[in-house]
PDB file of N, CA and C in Angstrom:
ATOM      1  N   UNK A   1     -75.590  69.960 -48.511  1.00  0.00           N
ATOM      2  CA  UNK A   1     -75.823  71.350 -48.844  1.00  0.00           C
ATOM      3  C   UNK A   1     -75.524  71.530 -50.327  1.00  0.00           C
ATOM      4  N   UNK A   2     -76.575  71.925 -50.912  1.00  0.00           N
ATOM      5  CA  UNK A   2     -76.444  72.269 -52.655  1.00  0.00           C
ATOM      6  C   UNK A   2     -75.207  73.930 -52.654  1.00  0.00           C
ATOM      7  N   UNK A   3     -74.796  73.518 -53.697  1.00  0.00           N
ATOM      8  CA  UNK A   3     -74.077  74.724 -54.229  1.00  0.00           C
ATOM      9  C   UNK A   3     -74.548  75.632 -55.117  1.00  0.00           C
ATOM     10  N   UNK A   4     -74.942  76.464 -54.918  1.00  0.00           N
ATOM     11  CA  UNK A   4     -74.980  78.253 -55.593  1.00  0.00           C
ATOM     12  C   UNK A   4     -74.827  77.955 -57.055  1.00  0.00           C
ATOM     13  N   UNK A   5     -75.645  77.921 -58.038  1.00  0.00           N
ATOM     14  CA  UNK A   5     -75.486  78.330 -59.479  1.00  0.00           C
ATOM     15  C   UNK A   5     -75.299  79.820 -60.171  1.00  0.00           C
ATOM     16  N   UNK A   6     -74.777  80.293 -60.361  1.00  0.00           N
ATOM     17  CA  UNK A   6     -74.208  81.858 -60.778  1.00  0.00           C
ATOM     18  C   UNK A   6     -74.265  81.892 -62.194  1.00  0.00           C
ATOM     19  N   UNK A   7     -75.089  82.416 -62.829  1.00  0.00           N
ATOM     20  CA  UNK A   7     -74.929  82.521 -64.464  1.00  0.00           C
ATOM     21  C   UNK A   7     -74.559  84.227 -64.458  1.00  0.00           C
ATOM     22  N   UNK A   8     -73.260  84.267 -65.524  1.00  0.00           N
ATOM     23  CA  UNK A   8     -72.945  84.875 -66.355  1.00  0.00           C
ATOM     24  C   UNK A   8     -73.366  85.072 -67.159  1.00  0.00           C
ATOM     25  N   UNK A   9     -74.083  86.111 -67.403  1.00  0.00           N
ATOM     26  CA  UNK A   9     -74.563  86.430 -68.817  1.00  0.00           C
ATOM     27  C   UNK A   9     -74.255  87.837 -69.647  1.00  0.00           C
ATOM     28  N   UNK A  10     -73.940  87.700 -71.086  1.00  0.00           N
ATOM     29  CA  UNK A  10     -73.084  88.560 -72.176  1.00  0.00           C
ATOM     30  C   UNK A  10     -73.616  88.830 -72.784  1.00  0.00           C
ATOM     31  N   UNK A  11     -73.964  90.188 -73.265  1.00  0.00           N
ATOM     32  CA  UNK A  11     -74.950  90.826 -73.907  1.00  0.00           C
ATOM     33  C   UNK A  11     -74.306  90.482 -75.538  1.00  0.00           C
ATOM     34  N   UNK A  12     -74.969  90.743 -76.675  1.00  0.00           N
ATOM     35  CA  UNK A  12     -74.546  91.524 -77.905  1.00  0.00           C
ATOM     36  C   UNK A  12     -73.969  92.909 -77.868  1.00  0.00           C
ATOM     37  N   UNK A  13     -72.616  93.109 -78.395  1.00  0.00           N
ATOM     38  CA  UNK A  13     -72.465  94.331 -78.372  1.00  0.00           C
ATOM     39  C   UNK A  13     -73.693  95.881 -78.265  1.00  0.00           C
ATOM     40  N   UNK A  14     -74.239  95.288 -79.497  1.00  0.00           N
ATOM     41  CA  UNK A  14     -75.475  95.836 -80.167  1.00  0.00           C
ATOM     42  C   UNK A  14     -76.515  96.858 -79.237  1.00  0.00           C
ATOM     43  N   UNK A  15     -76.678  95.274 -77.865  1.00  0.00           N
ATOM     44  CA  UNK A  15     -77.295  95.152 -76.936  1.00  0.00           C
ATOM     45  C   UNK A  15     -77.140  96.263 -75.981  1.00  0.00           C
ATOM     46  N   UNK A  16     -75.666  95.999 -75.609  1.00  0.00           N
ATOM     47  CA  UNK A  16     -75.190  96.805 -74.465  1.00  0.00           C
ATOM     48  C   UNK A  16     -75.625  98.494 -74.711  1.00  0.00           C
ATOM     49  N   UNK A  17     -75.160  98.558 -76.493  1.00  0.00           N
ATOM     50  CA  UNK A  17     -75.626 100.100 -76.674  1.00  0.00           C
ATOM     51  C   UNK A  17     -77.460 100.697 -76.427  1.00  0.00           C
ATOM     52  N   UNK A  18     -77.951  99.982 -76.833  1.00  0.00           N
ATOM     53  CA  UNK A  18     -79.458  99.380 -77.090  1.00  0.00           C
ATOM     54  C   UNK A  18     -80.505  99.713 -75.413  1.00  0.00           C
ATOM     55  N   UNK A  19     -79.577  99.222 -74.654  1.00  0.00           N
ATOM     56  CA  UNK A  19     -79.844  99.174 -73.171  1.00  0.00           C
ATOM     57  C   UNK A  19     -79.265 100.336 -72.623  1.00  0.00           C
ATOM     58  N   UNK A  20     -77.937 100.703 -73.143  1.00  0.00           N
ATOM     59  CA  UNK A  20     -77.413 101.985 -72.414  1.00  0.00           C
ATOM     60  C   UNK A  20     -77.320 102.234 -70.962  1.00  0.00           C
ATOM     61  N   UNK A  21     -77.841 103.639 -70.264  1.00  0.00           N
ATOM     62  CA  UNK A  21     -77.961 103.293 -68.861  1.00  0.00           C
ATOM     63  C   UNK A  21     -78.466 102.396 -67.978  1.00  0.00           C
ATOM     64  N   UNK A  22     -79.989 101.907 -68.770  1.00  0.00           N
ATOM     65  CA  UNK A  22     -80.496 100.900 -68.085  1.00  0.00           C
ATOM     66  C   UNK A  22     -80.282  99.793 -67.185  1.00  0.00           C
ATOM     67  N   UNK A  23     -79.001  99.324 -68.190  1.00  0.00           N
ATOM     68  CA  UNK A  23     -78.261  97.539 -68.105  1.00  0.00           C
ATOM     69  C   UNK A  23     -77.294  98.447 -66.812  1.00  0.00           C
ATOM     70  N   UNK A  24     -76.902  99.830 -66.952  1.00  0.00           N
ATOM     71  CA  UNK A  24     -74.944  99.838 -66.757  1.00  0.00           C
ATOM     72  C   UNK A  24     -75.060  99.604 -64.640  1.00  0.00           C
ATOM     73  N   UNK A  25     -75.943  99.935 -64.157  1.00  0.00           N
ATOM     74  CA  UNK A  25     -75.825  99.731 -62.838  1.00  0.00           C
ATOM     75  C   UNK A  25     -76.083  98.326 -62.663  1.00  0.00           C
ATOM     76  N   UNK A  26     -76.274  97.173 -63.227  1.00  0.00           N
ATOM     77  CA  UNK A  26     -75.608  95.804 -63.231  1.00  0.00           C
ATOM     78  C   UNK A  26     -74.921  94.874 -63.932  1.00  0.00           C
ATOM     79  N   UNK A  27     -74.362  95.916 -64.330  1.00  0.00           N
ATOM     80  CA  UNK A  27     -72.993  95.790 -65.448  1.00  0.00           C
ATOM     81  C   UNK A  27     -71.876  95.505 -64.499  1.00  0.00           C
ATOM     82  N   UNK A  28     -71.262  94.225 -64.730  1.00  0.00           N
ATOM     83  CA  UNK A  28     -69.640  93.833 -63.886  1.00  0.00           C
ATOM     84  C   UNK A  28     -68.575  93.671 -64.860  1.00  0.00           C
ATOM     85  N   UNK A  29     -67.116  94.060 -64.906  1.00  0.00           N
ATOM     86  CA  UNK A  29     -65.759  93.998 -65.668  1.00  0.00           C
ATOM     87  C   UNK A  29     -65.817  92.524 -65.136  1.00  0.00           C
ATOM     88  N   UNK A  30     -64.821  91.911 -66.413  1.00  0.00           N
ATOM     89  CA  UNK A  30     -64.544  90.743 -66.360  1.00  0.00           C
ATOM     90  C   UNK A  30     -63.671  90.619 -67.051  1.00  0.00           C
ATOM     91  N   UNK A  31     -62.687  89.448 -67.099  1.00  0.00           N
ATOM     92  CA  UNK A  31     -61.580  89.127 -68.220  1.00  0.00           C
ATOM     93  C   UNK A  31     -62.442  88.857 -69.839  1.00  0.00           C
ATOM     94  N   UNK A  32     -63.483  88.575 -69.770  1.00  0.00           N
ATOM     95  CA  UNK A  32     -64.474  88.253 -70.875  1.00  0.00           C
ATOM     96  C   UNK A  32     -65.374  89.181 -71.450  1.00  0.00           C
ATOM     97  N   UNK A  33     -64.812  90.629 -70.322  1.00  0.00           N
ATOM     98  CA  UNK A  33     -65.646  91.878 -71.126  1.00  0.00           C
ATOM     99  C   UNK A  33     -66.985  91.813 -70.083  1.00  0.00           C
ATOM    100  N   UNK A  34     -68.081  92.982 -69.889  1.00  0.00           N
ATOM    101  CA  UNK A  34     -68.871  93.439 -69.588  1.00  0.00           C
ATOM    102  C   UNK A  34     -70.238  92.389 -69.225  1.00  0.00           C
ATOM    103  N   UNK A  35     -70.328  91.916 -68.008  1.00  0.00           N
ATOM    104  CA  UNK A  35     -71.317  90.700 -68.276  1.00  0.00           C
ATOM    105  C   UNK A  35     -72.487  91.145 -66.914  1.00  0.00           C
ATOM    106  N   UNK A  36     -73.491  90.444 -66.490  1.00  0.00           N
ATOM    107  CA  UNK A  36     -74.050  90.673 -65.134  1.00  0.00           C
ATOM    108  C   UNK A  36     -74.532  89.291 -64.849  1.00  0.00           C
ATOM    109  N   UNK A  37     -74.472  89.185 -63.187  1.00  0.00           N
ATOM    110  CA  UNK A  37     -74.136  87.800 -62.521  1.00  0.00           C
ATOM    111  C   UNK A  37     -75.588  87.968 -62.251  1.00  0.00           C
ATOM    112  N   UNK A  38     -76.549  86.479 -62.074  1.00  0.00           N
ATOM    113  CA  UNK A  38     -77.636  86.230 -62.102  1.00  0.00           C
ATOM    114  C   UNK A  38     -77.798  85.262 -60.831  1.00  0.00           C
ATOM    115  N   UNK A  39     -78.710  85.112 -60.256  1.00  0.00           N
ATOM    116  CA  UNK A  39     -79.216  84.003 -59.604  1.00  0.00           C
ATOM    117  C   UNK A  39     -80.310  82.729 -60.533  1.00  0.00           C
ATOM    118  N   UNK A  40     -81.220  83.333 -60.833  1.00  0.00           N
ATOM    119  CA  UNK A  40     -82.044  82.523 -62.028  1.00  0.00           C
ATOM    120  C   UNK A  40     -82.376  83.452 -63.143  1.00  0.00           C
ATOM    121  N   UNK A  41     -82.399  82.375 -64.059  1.00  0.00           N
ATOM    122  CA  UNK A  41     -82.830  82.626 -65.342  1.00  0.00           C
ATOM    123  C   UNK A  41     -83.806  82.107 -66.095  1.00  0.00           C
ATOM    124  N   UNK A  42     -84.637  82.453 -67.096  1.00  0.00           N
ATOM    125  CA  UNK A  42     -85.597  81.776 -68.098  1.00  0.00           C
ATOM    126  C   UNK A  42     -85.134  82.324 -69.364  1.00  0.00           C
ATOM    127  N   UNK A  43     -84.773  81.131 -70.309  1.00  0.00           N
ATOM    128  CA  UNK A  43     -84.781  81.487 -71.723  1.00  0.00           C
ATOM    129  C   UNK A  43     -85.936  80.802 -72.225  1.00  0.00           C
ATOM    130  N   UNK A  44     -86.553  80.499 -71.943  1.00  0.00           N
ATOM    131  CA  UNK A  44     -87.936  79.502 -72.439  1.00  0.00           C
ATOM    132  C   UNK A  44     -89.017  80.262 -73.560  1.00  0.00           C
ATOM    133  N   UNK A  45     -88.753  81.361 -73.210  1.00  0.00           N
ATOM    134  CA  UNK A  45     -89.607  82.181 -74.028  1.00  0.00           C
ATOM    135  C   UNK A  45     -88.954  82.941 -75.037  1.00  0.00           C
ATOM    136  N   UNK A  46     -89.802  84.575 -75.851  1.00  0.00           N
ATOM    137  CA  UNK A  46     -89.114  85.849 -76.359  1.00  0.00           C
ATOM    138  C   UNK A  46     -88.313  86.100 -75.702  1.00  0.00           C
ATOM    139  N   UNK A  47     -88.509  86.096 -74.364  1.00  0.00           N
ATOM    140  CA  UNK A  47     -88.197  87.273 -73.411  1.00  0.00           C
ATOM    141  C   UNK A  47     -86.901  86.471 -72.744  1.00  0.00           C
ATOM    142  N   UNK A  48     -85.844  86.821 -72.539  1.00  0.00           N
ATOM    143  CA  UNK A  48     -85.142  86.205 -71.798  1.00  0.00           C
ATOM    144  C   UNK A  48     -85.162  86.862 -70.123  1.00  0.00           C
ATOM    145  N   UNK A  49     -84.902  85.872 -69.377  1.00  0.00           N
ATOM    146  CA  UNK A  49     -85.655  86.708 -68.128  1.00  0.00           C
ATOM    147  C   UNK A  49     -84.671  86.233 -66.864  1.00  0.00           C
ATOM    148  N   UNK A  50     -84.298  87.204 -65.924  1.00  0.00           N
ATOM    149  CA  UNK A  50     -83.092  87.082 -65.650  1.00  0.00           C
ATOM    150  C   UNK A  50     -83.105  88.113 -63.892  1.00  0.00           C
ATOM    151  N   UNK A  51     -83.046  87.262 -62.633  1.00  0.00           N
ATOM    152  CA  UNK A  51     -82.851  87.517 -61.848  1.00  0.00           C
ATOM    153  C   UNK A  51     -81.198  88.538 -60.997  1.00  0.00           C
ATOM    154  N   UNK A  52     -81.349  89.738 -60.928  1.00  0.00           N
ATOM    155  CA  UNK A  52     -80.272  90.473 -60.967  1.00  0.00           C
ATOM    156  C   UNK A  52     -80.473  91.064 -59.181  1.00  0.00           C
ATOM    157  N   UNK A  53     -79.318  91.441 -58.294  1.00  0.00           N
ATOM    158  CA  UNK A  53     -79.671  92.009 -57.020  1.00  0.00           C
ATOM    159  C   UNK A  53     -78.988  93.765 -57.615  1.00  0.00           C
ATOM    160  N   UNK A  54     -79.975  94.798 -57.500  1.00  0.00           N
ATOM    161  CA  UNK A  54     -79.614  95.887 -57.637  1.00  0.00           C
ATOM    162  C   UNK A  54     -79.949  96.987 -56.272  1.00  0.00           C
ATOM    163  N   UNK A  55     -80.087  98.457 -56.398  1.00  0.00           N
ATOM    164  CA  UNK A  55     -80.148  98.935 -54.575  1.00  0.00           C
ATOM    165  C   UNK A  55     -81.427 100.006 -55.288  1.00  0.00           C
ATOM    166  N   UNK A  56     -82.226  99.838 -53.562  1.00  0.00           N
ATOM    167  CA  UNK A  56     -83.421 100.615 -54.208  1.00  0.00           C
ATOM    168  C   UNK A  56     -83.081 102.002 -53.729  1.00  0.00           C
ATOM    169  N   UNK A  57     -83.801 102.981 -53.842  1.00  0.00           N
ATOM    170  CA  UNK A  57     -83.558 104.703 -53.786  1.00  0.00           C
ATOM    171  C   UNK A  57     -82.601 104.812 -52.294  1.00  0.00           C
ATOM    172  N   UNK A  58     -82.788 103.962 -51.223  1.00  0.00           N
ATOM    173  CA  UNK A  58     -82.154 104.074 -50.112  1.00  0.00           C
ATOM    174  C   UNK A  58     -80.935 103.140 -50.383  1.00  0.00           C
ATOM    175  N   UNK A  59     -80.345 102.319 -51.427  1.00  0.00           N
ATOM    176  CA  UNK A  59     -78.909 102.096 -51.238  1.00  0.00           C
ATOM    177  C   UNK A  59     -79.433 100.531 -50.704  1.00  0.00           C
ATOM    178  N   UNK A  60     -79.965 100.072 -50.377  1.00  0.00           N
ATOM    179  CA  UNK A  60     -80.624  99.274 -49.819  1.00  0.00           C
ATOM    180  C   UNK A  60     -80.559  98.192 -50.856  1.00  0.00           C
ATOM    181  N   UNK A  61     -80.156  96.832 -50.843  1.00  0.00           N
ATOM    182  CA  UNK A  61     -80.528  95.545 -51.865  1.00  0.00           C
ATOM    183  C   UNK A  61     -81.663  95.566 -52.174  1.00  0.00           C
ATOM    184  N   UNK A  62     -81.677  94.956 -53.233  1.00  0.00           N
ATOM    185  CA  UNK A  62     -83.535  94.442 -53.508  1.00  0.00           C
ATOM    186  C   UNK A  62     -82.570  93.705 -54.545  1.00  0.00           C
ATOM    187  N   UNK A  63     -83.674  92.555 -55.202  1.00  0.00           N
ATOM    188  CA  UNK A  63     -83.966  91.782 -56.225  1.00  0.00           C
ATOM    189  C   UNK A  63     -84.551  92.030 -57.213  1.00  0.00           C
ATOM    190  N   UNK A  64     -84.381  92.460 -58.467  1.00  0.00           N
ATOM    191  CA  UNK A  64     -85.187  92.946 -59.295  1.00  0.00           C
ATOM    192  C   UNK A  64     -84.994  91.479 -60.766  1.00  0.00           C
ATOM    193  N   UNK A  65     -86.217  91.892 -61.808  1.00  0.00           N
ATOM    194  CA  UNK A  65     -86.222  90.729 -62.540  1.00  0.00           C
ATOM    195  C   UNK A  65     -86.024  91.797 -63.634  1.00  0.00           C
ATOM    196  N   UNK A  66     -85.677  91.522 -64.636  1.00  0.00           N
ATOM    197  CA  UNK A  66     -84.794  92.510 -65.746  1.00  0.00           C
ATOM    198  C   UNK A  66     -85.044  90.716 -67.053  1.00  0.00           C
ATOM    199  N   UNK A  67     -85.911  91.595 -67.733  1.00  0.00           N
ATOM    200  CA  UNK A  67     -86.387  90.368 -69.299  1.00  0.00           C
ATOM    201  C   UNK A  67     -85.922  91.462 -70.508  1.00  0.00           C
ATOM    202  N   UNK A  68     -85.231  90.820 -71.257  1.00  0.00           N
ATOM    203  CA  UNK A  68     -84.440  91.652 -72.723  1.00  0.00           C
ATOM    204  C   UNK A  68     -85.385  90.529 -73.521  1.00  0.00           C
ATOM    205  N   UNK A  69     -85.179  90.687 -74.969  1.00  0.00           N
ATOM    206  CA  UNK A  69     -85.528  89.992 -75.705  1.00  0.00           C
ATOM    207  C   UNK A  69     -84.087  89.466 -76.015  1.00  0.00           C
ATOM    208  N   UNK A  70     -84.490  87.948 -76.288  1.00  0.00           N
ATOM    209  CA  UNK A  70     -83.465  87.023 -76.327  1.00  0.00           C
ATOM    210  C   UNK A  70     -82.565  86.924 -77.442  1.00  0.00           C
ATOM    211  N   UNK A  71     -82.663  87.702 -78.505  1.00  0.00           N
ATOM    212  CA  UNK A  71     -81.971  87.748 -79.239  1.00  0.00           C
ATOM    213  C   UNK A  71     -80.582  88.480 -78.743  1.00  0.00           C
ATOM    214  N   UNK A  72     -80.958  89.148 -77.944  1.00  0.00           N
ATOM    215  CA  UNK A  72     -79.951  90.111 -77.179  1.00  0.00           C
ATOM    216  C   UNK A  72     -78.771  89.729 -76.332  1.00  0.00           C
ATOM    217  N   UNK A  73     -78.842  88.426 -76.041  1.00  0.00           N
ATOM    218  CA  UNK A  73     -77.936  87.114 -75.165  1.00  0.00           C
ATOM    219  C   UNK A  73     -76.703  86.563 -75.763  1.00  0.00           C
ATOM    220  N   UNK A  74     -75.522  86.465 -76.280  1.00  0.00           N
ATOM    221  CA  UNK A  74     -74.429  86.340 -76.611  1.00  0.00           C
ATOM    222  C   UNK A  74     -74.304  85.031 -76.069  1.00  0.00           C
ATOM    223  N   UNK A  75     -73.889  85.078 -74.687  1.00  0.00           N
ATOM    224  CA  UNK A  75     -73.810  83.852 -74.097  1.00  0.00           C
ATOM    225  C   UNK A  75     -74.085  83.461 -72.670  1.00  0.00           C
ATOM    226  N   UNK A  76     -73.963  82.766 -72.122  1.00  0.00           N
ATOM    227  CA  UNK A  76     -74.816  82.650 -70.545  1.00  0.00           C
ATOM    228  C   UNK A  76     -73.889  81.101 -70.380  1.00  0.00           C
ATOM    229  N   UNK A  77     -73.159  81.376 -68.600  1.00  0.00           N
ATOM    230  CA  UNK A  77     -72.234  80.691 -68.295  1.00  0.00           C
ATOM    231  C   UNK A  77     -72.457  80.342 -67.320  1.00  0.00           C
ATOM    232  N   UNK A  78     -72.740  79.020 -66.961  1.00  0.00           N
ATOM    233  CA  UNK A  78     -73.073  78.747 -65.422  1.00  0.00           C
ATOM    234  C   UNK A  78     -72.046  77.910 -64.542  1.00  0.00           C
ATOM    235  N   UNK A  79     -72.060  78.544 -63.389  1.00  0.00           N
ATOM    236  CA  UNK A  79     -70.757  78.120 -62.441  1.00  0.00           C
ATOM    237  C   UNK A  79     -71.614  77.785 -61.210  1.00  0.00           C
ATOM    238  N   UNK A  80     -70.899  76.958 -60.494  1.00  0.00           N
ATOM    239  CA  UNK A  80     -71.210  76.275 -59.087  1.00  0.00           C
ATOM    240  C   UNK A  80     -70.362  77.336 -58.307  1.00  0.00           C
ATOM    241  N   UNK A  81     -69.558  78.046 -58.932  1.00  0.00           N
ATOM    242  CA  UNK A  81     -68.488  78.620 -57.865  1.00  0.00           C
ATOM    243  C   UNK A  81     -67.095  80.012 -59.010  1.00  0.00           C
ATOM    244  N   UNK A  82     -68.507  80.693 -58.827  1.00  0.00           N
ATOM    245  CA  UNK A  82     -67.749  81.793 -59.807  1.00  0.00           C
ATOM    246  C   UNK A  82     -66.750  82.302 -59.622  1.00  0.00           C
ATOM    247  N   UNK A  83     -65.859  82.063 -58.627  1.00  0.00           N
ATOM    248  CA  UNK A  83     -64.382  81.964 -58.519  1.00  0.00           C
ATOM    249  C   UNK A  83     -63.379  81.578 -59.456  1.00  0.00           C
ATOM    250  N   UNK A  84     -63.768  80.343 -59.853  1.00  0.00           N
ATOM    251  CA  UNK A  84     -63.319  79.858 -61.047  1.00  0.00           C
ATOM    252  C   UNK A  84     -63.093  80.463 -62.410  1.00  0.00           C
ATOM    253  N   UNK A  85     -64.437  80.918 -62.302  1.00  0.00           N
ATOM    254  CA  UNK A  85     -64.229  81.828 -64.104  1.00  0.00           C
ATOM    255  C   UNK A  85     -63.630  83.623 -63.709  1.00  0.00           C
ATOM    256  N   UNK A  86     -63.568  83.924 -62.378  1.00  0.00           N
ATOM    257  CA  UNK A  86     -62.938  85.077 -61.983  1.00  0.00           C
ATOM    258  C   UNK A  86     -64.260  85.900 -61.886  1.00  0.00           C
ATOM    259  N   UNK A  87     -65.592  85.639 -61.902  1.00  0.00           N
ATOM    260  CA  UNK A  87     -66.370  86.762 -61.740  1.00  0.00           C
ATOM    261  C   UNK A  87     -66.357  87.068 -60.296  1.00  0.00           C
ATOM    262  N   UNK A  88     -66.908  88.597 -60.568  1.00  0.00           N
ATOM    263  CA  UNK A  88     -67.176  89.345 -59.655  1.00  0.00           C
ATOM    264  C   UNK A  88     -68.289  89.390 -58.698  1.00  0.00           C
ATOM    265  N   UNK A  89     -68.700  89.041 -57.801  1.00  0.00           N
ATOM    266  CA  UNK A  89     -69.826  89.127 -57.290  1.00  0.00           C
ATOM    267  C   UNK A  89     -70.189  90.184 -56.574  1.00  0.00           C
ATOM    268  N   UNK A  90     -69.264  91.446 -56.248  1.00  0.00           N
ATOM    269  CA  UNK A  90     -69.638  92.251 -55.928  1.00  0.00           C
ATOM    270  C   UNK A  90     -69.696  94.051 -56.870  1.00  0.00           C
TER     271      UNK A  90
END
């Protein structure tokens, strides 16, 4: 059984203002400051592109895909077991 990859990813200050409400409903506290937990990612391109679980009008999960331009990326942290670095998954 493969293990779960979890990327952390940290905006630019800049960013966070830039995005405003947009980003803040998958916005998580962390010891490392303000980050949001991913399932997959693409930096391959402009666009950095970035798998996030947010709730649709009924409260309800969904999966949504959320692309910033990549300049906007600080840093991106990948864990087998985000326990370790203390993130939040919920």
């Amino acid at each position: 059984m493969s293990e779960l990859t979890v990327y952390a990813i940290y905006f630019q200050p800049q960013a966070l203002d830039t995005l405003g409400d947009t980003i803040k409903p998958y916005l998580l506290d962390g010891p490392a400051g303000p980050h949001v937990l991913s399932s997959e990612i693409d930096a391959g391109g402009p666009l950095f592109e970035m798998s996030l679980m947010g709730k649709d009008a009924a409260g309800k999960p969904v999966e949504v895909e959320v692309m910033v331009p990549l300049s906007m990326i600080r840093i991106v942290i990948a864990a087998k077991n985000e326990e370790f670095f203390g993130f939040a998954t919920t």
